[in-house]
Each structure stands twice: as structure tokens, then as C-alpha cells.
N, C-alpha and C. Protein backbone atom coordinates (compact mmCIF):
# COMPACT_ATOMS: atom_id res chain seq x y z
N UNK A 1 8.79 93.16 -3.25
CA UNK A 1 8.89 93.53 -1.86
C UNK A 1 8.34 94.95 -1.70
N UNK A 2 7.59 94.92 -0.37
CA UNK A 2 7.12 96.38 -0.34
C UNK A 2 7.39 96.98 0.99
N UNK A 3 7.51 98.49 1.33
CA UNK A 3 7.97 99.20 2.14
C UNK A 3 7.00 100.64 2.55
N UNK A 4 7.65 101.08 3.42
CA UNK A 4 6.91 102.51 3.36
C UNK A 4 7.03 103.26 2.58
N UNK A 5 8.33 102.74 1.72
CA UNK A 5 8.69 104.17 0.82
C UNK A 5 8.24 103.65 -0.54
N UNK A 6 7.85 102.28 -0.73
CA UNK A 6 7.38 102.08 -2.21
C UNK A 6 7.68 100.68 -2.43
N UNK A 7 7.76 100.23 -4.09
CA UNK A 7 8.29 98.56 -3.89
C UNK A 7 9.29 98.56 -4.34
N UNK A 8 9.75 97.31 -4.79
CA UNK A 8 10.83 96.92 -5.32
C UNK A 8 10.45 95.51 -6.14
N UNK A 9 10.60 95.48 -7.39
CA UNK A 9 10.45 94.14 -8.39
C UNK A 9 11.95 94.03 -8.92
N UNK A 10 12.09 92.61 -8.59
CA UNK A 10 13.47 92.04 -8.58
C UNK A 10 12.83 91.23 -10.44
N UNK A 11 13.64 91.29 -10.97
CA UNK A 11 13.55 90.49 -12.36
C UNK A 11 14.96 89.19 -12.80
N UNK A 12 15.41 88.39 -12.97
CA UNK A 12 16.86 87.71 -13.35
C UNK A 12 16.44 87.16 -14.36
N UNK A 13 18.01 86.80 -14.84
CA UNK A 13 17.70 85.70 -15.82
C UNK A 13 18.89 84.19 -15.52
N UNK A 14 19.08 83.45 -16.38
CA UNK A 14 19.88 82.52 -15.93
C UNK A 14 21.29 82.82 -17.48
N UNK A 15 21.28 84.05 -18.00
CA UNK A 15 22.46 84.09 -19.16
C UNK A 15 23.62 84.65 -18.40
N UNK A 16 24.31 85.25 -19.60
CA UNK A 16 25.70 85.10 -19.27
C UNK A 16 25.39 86.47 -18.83
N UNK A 17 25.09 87.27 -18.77
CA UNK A 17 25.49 88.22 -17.54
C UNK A 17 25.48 89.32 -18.80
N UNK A 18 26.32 90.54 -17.71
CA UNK A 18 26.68 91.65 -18.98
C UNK A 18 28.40 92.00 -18.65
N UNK A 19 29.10 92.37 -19.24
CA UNK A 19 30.57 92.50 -19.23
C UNK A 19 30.80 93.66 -18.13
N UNK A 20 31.78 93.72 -17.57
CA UNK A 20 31.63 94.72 -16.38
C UNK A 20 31.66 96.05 -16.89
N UNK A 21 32.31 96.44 -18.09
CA UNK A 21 31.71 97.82 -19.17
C UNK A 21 30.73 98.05 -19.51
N UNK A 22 29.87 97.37 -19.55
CA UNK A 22 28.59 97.32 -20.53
C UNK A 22 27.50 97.64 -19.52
N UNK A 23 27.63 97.56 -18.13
CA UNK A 23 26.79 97.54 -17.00
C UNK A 23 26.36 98.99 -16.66
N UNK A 24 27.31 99.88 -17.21
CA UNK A 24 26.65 101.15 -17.08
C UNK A 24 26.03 101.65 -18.92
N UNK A 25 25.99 100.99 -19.65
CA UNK A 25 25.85 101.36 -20.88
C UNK A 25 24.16 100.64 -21.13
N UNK A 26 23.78 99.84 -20.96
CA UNK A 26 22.51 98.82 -20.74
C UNK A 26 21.18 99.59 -20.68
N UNK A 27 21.22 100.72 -20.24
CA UNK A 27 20.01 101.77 -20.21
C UNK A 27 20.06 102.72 -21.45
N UNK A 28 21.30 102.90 -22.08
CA UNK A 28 21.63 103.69 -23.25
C UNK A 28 20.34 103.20 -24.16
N UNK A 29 19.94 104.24 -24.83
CA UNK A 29 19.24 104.04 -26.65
C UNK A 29 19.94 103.34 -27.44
N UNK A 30 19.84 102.52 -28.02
CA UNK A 30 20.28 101.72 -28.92
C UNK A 30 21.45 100.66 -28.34
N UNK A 31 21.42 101.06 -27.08
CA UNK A 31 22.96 100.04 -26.57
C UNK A 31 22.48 98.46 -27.01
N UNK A 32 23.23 97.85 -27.45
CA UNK A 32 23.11 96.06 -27.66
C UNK A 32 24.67 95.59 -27.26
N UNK A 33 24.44 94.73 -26.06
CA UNK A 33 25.12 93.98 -25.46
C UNK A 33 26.45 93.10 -26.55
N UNK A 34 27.39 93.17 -26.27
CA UNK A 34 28.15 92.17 -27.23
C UNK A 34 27.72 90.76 -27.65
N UNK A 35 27.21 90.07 -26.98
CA UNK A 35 26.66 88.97 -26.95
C UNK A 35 25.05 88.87 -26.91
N UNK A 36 24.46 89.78 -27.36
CA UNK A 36 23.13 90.17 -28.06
C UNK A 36 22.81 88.94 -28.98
N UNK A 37 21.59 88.87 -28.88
CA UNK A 37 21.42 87.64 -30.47
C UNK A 37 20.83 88.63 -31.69
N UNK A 38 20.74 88.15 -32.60
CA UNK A 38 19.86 89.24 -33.55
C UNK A 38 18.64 89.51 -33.30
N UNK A 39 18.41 90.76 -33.76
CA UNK A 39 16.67 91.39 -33.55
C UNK A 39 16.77 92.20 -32.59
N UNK A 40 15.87 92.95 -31.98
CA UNK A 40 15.73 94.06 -31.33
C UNK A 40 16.74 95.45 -31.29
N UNK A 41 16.20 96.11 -31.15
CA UNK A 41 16.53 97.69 -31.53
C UNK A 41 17.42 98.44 -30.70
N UNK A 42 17.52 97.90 -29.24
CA UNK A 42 18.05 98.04 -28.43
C UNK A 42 17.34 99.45 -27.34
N UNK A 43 16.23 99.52 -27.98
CA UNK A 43 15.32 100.38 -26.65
C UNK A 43 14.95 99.91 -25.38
N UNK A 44 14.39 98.98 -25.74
CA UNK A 44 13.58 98.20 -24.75
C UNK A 44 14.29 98.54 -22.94
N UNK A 45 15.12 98.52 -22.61
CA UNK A 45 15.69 98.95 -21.24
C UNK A 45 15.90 100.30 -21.24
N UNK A 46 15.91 100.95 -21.93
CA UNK A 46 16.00 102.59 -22.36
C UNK A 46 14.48 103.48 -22.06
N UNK A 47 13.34 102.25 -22.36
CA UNK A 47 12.39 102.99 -22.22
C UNK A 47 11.85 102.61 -20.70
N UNK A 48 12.07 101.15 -20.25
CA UNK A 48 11.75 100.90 -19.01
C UNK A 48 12.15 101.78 -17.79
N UNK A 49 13.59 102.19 -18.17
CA UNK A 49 14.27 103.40 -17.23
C UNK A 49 13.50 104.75 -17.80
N UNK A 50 12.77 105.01 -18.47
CA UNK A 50 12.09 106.59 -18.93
C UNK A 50 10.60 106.37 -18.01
N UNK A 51 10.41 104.90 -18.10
CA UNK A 51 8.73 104.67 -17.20
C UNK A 51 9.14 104.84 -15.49
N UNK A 52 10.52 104.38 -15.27
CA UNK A 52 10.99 104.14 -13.77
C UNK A 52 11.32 105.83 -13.66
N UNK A 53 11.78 106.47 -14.10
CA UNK A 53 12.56 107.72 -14.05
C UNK A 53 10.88 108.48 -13.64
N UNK A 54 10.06 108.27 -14.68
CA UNK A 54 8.30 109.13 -14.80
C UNK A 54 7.93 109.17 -13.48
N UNK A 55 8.07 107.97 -12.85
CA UNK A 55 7.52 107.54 -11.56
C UNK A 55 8.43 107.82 -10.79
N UNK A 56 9.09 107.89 -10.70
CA UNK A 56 10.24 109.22 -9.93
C UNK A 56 11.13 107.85 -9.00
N UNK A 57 11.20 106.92 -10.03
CA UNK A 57 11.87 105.45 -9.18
C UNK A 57 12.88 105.53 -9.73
N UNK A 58 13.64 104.39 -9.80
CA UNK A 58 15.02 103.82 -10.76
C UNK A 58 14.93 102.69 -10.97
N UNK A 59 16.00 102.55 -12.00
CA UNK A 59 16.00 101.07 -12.66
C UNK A 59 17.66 100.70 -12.62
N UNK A 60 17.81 99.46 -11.66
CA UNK A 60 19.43 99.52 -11.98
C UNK A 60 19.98 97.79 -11.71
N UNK A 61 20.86 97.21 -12.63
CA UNK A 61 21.06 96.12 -12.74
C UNK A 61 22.84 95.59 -12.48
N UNK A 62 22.89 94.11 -11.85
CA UNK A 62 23.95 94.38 -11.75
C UNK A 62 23.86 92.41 -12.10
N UNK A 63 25.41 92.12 -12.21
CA UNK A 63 25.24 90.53 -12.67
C UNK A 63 25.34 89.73 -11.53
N UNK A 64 24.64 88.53 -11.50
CA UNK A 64 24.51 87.31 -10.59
C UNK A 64 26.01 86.76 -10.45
N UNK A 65 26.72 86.43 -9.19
CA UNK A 65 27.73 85.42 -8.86
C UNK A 65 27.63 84.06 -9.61
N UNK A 66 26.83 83.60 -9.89
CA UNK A 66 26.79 82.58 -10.63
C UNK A 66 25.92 82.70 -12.18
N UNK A 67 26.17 83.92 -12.11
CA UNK A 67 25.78 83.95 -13.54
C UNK A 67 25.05 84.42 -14.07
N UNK A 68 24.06 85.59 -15.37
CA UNK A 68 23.16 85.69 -15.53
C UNK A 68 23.34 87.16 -15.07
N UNK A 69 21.81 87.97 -15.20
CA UNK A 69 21.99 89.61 -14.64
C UNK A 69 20.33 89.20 -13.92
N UNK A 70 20.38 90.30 -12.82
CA UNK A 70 19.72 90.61 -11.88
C UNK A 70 19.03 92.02 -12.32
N UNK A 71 17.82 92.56 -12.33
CA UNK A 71 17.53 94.17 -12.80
C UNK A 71 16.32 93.94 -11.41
N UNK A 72 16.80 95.40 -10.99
CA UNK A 72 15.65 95.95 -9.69
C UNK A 72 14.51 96.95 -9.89
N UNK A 73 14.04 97.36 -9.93
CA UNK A 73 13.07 98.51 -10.52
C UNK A 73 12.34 99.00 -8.66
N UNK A 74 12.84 100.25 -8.25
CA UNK A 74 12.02 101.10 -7.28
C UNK A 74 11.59 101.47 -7.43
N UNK A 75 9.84 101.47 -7.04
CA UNK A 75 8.76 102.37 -7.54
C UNK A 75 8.54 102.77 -6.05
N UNK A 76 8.22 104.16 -5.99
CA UNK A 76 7.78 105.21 -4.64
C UNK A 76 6.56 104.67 -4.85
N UNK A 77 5.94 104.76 -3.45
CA UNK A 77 4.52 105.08 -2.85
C UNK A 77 3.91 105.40 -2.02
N UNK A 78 2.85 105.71 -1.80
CA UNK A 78 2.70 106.19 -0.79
C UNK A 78 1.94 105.15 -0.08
N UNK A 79 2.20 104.64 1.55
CA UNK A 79 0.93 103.86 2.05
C UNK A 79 -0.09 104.08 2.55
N UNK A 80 -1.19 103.72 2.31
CA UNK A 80 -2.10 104.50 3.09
C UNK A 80 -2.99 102.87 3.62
N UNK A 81 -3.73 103.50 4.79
CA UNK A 81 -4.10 102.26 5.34
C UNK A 81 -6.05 102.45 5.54
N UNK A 82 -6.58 102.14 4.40
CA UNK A 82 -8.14 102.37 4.59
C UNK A 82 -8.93 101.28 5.68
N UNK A 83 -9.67 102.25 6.15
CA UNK A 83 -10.59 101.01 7.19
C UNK A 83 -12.01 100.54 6.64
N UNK A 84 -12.59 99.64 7.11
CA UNK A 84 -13.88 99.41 6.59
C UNK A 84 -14.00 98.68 7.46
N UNK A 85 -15.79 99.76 7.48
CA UNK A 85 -16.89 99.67 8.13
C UNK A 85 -18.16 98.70 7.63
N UNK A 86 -18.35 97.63 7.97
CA UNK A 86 -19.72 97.02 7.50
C UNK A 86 -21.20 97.46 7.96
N UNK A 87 -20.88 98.51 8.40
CA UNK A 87 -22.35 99.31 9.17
C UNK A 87 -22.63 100.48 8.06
N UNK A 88 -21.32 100.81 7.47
CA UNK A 88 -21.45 102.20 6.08
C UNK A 88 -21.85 101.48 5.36
């Protein structure tokens, strides 16, 4: 979705969500979810919030009513509205 002030990319999934503690911990370095499967390092959302933060946006997630987590990402922009001329 886009605005005057920038967009917004909605991301979900269909899992179990994150525990209502863990919802502010999820952006942490190394944080891994209790119910994590094996593998990964636990950056990966740590660095997405360092690319959202660069761009002077945010990154913030919260869990689905029926289940699963929801993550939003605001990116600023600016609009600008170019015209064109087929005579230039």
C-alpha cells in the first residue's frame, strides 16, 4: 500500500504465531523463537529492522487472530508526480 508519506509491505504466514513475550524480542540478534525449527542463526529479522531503521522506516510484527504472525515494514517517500511531454 502506498501513501504520501511512503509504503507499507504487509508480509504473513499461516504458523503458530509468536508467544506474547517473544513479540518484543523477534528483532533481537540471535533471538530464536521457542518453537524455531533447527538452522538459522537468528539474524535474519535483526538485519531486516537495521535495512528498515537505514531508511528511516520500521519494522514491526504482531500475531494473526487466527493464527500465524503478520510483519509490516514502513518505508518513507517522497511523491513526486513527473509529467510527460511527447513534443520534448
Amino acid at each position: 500500500m502506498t501513501t504520501d508519506e511512503g509504503c507499507t509491505i504487509s508480509i504473513e504466514d499461516n504458523g503458530t504465531g509468536f508467544k506474547e513475550d517473544d513479540l518484543k524480542l523477534v528483532f533481537d540478534k540471535f533471538f530464536r523463537a521457542w518453537n524455531a525449527k533447527t538452522g538459522g542463526t537468528g539474524l535474519g529479522l535483526s538485519i531486516a529492522k537495521g535495512f528498515a531503521d537505514a531508511m528511516h522506516g520500521r519494522i514491526e510484527v504482531q500475531n494473526k487472530p487466527e493464527g500465524g504472525a503478520q510483519f509490516f515494514v514502513y518505508l518513507p517517500a517522497v511523491s513526486n508526480s513527473l509529467s510527460y511531454n511527447e513534443n520534448e
